[in-house]
Protein backbone atom coordinates (compact mmCIF):
# COMPACT_ATOMS: atom_id res chain seq x y z
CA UNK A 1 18.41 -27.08 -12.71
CA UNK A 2 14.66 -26.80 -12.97
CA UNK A 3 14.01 -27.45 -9.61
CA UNK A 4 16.70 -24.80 -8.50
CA UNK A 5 15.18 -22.07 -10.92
CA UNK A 6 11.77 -23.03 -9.34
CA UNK A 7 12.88 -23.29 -6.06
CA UNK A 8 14.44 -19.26 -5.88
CA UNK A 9 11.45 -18.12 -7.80
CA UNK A 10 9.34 -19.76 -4.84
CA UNK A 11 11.84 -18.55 -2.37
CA UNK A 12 11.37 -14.87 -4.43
CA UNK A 13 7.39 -15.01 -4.24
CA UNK A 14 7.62 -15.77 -0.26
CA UNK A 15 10.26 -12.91 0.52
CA UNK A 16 7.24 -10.83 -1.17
CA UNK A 17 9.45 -9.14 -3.60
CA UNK A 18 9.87 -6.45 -4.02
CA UNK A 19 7.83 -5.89 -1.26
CA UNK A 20 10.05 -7.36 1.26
CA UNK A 21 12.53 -4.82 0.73
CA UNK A 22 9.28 -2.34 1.60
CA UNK A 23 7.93 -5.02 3.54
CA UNK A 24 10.15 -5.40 6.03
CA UNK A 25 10.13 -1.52 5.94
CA UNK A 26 6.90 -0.75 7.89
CA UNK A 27 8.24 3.36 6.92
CA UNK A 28 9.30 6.03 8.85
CA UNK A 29 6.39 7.84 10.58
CA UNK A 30 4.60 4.71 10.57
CA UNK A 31 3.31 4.97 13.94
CA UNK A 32 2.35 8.89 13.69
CA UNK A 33 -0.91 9.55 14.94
CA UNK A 34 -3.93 10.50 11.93
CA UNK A 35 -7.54 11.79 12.89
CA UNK A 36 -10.14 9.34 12.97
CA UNK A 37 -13.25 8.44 10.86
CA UNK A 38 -10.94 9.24 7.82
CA UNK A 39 -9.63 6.81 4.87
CA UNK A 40 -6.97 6.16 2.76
CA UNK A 41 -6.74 4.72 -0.73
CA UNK A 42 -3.12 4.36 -1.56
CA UNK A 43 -1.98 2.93 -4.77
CA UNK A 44 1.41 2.21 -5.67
CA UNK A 45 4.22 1.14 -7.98
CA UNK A 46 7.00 -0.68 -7.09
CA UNK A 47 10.44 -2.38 -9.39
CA UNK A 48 13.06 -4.60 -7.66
CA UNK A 49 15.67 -6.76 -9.48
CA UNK A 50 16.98 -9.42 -7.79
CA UNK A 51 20.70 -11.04 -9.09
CA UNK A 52 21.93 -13.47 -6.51
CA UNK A 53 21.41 -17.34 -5.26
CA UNK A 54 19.12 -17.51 -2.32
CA UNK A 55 20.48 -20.34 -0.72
CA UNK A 56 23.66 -21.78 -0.26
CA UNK A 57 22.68 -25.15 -1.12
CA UNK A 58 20.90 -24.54 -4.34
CA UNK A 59 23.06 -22.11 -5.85
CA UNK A 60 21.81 -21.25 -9.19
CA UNK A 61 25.01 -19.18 -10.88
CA UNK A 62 23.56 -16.54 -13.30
CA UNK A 63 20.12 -15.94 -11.77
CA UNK A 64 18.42 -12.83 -12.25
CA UNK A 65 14.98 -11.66 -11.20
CA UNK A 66 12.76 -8.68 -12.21
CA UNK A 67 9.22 -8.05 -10.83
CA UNK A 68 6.81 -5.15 -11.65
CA UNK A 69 4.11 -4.53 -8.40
CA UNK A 70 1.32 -2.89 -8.47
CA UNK A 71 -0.22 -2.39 -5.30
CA UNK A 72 -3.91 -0.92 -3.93
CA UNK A 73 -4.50 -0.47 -0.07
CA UNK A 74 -7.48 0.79 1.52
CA UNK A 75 -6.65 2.15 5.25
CA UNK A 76 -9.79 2.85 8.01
CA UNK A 77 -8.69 5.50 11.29
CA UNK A 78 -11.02 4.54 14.43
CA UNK A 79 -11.29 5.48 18.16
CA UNK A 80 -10.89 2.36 20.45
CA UNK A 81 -11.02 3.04 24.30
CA UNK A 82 -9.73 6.96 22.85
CA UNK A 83 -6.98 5.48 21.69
CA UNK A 84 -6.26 5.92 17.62
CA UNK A 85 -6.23 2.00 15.52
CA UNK A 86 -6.24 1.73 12.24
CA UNK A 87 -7.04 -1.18 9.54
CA UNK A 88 -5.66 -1.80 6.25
CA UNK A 89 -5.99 -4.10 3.37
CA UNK A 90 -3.90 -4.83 0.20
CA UNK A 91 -3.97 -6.57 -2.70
CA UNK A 92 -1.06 -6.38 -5.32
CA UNK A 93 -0.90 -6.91 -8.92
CA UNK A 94 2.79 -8.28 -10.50
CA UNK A 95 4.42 -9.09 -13.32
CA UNK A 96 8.05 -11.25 -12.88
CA UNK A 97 10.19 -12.81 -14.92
CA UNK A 98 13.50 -15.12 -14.63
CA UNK A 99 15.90 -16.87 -16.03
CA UNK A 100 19.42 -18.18 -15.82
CA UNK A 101 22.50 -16.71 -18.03
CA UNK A 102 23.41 -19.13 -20.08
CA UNK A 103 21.06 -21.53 -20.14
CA UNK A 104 17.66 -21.32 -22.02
CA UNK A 105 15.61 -21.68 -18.43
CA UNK A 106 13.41 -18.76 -18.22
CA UNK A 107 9.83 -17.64 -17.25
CA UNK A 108 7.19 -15.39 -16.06
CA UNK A 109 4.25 -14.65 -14.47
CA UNK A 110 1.38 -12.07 -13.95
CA UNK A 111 -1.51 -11.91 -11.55
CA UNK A 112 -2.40 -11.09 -8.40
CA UNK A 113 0.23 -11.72 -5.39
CA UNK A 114 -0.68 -12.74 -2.11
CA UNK A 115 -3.18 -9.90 0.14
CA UNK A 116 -2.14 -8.38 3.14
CA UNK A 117 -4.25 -7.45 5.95
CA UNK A 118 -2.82 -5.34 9.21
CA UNK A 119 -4.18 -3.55 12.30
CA UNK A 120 -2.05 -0.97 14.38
CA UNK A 121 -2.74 0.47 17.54
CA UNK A 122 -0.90 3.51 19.62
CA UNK A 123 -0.56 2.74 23.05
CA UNK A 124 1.02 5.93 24.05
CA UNK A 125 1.04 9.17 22.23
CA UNK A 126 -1.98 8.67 20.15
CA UNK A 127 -5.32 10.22 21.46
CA UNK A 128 -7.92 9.80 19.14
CA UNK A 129 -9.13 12.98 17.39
CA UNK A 130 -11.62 14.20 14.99
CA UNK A 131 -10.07 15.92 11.93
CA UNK A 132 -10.65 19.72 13.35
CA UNK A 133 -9.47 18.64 16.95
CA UNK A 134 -6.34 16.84 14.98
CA UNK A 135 -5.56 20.66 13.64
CA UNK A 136 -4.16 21.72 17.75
CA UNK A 137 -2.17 18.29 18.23
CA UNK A 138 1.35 18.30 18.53
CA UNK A 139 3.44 15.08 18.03
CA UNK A 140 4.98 13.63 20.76
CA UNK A 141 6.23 10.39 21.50
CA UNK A 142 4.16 6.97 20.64
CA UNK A 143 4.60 3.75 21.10
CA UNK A 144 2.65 1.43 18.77
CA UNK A 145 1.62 -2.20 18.16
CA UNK A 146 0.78 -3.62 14.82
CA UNK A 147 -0.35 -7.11 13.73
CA UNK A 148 0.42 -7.69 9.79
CA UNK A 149 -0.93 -10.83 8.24
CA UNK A 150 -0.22 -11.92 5.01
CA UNK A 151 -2.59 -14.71 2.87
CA UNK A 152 -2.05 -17.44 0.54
CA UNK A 153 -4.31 -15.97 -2.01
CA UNK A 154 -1.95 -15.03 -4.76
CA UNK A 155 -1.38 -17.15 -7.75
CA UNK A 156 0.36 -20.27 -7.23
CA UNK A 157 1.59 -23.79 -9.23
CA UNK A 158 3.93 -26.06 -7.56
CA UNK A 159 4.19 -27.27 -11.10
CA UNK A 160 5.14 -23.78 -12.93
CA UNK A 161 8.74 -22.48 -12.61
CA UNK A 162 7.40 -18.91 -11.20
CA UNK A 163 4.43 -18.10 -8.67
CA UNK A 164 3.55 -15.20 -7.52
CA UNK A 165 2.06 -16.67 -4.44
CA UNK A 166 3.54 -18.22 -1.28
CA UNK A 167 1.03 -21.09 -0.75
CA UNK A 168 1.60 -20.27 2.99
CA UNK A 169 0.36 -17.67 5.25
CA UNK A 170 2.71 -15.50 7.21
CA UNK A 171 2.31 -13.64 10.59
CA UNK A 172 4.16 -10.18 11.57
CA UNK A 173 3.79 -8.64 15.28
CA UNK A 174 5.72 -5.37 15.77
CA UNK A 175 6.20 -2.73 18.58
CA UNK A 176 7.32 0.23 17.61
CA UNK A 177 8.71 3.50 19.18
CA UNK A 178 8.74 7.32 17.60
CA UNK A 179 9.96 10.70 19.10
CA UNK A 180 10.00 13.59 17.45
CA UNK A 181 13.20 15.91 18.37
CA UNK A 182 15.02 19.17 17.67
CA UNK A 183 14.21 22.53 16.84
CA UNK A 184 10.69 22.68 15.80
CA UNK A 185 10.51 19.04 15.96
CA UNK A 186 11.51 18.70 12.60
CA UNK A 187 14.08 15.55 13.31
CA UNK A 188 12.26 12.08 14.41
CA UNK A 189 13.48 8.84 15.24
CA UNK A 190 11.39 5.31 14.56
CA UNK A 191 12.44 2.84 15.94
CA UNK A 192 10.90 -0.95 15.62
CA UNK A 193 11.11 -4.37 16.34
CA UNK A 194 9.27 -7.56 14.50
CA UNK A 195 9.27 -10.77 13.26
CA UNK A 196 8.01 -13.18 10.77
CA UNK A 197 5.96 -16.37 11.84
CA UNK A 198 5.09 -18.58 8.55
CA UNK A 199 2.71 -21.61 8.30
CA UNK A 200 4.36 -24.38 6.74
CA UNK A 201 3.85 -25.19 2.45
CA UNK A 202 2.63 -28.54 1.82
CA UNK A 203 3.49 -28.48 -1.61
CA UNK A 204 6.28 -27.04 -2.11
CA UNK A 205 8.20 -29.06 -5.04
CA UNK A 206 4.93 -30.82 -5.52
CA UNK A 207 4.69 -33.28 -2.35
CA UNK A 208 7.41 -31.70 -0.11
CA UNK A 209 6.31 -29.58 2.92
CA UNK A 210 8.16 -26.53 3.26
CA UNK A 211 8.97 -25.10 6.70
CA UNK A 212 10.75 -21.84 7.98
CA UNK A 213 11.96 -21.09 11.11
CA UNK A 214 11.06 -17.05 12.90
CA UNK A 215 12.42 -14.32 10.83
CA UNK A 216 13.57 -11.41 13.41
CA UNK A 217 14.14 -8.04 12.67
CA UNK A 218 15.30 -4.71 14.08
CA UNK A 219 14.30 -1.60 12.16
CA UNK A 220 15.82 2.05 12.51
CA UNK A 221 14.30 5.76 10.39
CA UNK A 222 16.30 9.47 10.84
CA UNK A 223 13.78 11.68 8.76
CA UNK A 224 13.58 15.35 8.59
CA UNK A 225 11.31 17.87 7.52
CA UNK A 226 13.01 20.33 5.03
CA UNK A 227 9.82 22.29 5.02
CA UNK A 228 6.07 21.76 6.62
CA UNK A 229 4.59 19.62 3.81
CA UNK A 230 7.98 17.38 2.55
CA UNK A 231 9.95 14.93 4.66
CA UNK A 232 13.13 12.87 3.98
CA UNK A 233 14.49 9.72 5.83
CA UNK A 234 17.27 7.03 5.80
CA UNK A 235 15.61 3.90 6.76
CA UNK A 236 17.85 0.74 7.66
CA UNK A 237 16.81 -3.13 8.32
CA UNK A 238 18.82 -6.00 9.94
CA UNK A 239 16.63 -9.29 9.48
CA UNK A 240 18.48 -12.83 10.55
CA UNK A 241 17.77 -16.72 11.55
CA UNK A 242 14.57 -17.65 9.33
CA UNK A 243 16.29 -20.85 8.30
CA UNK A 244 14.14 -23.62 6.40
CA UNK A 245 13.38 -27.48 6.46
CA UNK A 246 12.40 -29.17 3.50
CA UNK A 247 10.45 -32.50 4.81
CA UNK A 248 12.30 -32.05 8.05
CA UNK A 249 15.66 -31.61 6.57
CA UNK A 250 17.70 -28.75 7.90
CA UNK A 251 18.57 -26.18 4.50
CA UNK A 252 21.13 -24.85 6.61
CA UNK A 253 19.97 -21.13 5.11
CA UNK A 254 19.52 -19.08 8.24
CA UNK A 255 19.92 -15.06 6.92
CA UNK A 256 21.49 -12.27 7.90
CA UNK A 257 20.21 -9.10 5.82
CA UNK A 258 20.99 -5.99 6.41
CA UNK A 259 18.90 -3.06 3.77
CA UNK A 260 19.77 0.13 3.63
CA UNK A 261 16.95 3.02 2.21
CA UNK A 262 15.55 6.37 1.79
CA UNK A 263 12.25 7.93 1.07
CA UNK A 264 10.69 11.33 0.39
CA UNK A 265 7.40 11.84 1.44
CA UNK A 266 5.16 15.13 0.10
CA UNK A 267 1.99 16.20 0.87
CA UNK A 268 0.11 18.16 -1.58
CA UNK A 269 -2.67 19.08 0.59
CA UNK A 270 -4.51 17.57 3.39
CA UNK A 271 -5.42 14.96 0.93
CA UNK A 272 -3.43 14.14 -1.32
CA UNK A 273 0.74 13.01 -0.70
CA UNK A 274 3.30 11.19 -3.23
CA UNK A 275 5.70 9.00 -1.61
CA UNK A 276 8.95 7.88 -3.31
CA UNK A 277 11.37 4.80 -1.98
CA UNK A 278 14.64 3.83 -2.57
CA UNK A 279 15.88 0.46 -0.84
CA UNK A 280 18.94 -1.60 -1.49
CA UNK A 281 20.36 -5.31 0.12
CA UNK A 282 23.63 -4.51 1.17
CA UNK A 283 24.33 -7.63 3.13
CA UNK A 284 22.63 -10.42 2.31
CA UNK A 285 23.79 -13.96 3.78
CA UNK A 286 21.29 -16.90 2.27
CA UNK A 287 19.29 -13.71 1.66
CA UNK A 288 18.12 -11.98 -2.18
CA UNK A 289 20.09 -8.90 -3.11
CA UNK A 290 17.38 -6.76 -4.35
CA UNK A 291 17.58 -3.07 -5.47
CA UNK A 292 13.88 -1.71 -6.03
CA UNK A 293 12.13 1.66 -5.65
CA UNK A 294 8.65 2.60 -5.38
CA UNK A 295 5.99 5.46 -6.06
CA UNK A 296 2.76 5.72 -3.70
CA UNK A 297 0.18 7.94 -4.33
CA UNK A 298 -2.28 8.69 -1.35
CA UNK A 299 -5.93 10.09 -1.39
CA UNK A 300 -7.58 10.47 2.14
CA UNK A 301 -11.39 11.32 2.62
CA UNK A 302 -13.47 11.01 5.56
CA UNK A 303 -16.07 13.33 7.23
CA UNK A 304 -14.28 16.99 8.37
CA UNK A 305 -12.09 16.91 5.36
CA UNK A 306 -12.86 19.90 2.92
């Protein structure tokens, strides 16, 4: 039973809980285009609890997760060939515990998660423009690339029950499409399209070497502007295959998720917004059934901002 308590907790860290219900939500308006030479420091607080088996062949009745995230990112705007990029880092802060109804198996752990580093692009629909030409543009459609990379720098035991790390790096290329629609242009549709590529863990249990096939995933946000400054969206997530080999042995765990969420997003002023998520697991097929929410808070600086 040990191993099996270890072995979701693992499983929990890699999913990047809560996180991966945010995580695999790259947010509606993602892909909007932002002036350049400004930054962003966003810091956030996220909750997700977690009450089901995450595999099929290590079922561990009982099981219940809760993690507490707190997360800082620091995000760059740039010209490249006139084109708006971007560059962000992150580096989250958790607390989680476990343990099995029951049975007197529990744990927890706090530290520092694994850091996240992603670059994004707009192809189409994103000139790049100083803050006071930014004041004349009117959103149209973009299409956007992003590169997300996440590191194995978080805490992490193969010995302890709980990490908070995933002793592997993952890989997450996305295109992404967004038009804006209806009166005023106050409706807008993102849609997106990604996937998870993971490095394998060599010591996983210990000695065993962990490895996890693609995880694809199709991504759909409706949001609407009930006035100028405040938006609302329903955000949705279908994520499947992903299936793992422990020391070459098919797990037999491909997913099928499927997440439904919502957000409200205010700005106060041109520098300051509050951002507040709701996500839920609503199918979830050798996947975690998390609930969680978050609150962002974001300050943005940069020279034409007064």
């Amino acid at each position: 039973m040990g191993k099996r308590l270890r072995f979701v907790c693992i499983a929990l860290a890699i999913l990047r809980c809560p996180e991966q219900v945010y995580a695999q939500f790259a947010e509606a308006h993602h892909y909007d285009n932002a002036p350049v030479g400004v930054n962003q420091l966003e810091l956030a607080y996220a909750y997700a609890h977690s009450n089901a088996s995450l595999d099929t062949s290590l079922v561990v009745a009982g099981a219940k997760f809760n993690l507490n995230q707190g997360t800082i990112t620091y995000t760059r705007y740039f010209d490249f060939i006139h084109h708006t990029v971007w560059a962000e880092a992150s580096i989250p802060i958790a607390d989680l515990g476990g343990s099995v109804s029951g049975t007197s198996i529990h744990g927890s752990a706090t530290g520092t998660g694994d850091s996240s580093y992603a670059v994004t692009a707009l192809l189409k629909g994103g000139p790049a423009l100083s803050v006071a030409q930014f004041s004349d543009y009117k959103p149209t459609t973009t299409v956007g690339i992003s590169l997300a990379i996440t590191a194995p720098t978080g805490q992490y035991n193969s010995k302890k029950l709980l990490n908070l790390g995933s002793d592997r790096w993952s890989f997450k290329p996305e295109l992404a499409l967004s038009h804006p629609f209806g009166s005023d242009q106050k409706w807008q549709c993102d849609l997106y399209a990604h996937a998870y590529f993971f490095t394998d863990s060599t010591s996983y249990h210990g000695t065993e070497i962990l490895r996890q096939e693609p995880l694809p995933g199709l991504e759909g946000h409706i949001s609407y502007f009930v006035i100028n400054n405040v938006w609302v969206s329903i955000d949705t997530l279908y994520s499947f295959r992903g299936a793992t080999f422990v020391d070459g042995v098919n797990q037999n765990d491909a997913q099928k998720n499927f997440t439904l969420g919502s957000e409200v997003n205010i700005s106060l002023d041109p520098r300051n917004s509050l951002v507040f998520q709701f996500a839920r697991v609503l199918v979830h097929e050798n996947g975690p059934r998390l609930t969680g929410f978050a609150v962002k808070y974001n300050y943005s600086w940069g020279k034409g901002y007064r």
